[in-house]
Protein backbone atom coordinates (compact mmCIF):
# COMPACT_ATOMS: atom_id res chain seq x y z
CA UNK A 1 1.76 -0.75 3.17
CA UNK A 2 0.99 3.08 3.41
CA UNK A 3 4.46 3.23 5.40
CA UNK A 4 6.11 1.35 2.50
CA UNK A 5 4.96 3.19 -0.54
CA UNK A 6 5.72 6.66 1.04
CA UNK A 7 9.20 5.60 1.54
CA UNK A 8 9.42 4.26 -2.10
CA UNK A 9 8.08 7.37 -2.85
CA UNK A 10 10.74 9.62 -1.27
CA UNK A 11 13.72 7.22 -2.51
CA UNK A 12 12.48 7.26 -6.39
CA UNK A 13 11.66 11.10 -6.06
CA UNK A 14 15.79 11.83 -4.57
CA UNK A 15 16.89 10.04 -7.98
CA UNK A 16 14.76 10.77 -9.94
CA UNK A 17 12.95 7.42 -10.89
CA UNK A 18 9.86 7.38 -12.55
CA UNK A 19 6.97 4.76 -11.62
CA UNK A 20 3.58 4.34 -11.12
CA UNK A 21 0.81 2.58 -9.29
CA UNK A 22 -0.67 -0.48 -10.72
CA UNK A 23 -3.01 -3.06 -10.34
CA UNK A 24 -4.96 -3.41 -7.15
CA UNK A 25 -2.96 -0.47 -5.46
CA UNK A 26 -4.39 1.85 -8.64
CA UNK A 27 -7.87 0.56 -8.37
CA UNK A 28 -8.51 1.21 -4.52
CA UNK A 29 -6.64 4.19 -5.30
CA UNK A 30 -9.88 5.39 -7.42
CA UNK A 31 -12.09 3.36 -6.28
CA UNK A 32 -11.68 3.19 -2.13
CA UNK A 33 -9.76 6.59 -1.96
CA UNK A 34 -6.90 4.11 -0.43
CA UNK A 35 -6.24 0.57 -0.46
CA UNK A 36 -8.66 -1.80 -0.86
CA UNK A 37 -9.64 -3.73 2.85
CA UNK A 38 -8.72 -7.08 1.21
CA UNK A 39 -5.76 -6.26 -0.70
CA UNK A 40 -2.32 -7.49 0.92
CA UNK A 41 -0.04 -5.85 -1.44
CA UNK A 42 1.27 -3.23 -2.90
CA UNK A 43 1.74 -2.94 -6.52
CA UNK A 44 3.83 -0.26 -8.57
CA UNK A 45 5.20 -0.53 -12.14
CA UNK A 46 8.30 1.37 -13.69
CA UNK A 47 10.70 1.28 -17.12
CA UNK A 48 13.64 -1.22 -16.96
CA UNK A 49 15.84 1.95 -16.69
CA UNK A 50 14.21 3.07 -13.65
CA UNK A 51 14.11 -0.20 -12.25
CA UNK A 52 17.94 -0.98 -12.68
CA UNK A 53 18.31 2.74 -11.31
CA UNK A 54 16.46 1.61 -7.84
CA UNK A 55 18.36 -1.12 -7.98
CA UNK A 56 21.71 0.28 -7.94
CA UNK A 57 20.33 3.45 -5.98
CA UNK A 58 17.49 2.78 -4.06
CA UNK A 59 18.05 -0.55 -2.29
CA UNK A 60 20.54 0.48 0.07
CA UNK A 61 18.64 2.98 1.40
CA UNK A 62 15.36 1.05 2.46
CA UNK A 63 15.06 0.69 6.45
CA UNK A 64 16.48 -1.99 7.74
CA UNK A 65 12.25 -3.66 8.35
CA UNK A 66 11.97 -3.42 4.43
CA UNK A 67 13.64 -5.73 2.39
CA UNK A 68 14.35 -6.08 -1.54
């Protein structure tokens, strides 16, 4: 999951999309300094603009292991 989110990461940083972490990914975050131990997902939250941005943008650029 780690793996995953830094490559988000990188993608929405080279255009410039906005988002943020949400849910259980925020809350072991703060809480575990990481992901929570029993937490299978990863959960991030953005604008419709950014969204439609990764969408057009972003997709195609996710390793081939990672799919959309």
């Amino acid at each position: 999951m780690l793996r995953m989110l830094k490559i988000f990461d990188y993608i929405a940083k080279k255009h410039n999309i906005k988002y943020w972490l949400s849910l259980g990914t925020l809350l072991g975050a703060v809480r575990h300094s990481g992901f929570i131990p029993w937490d299978d997902d990863t959960d991030i939250a953005m604008t419709r603009k950014d969204y439609e941005k990764f969408l057009k943008k972003g997709v195609a650029e996710l390793p081939e292991d990672i799919f959309f």
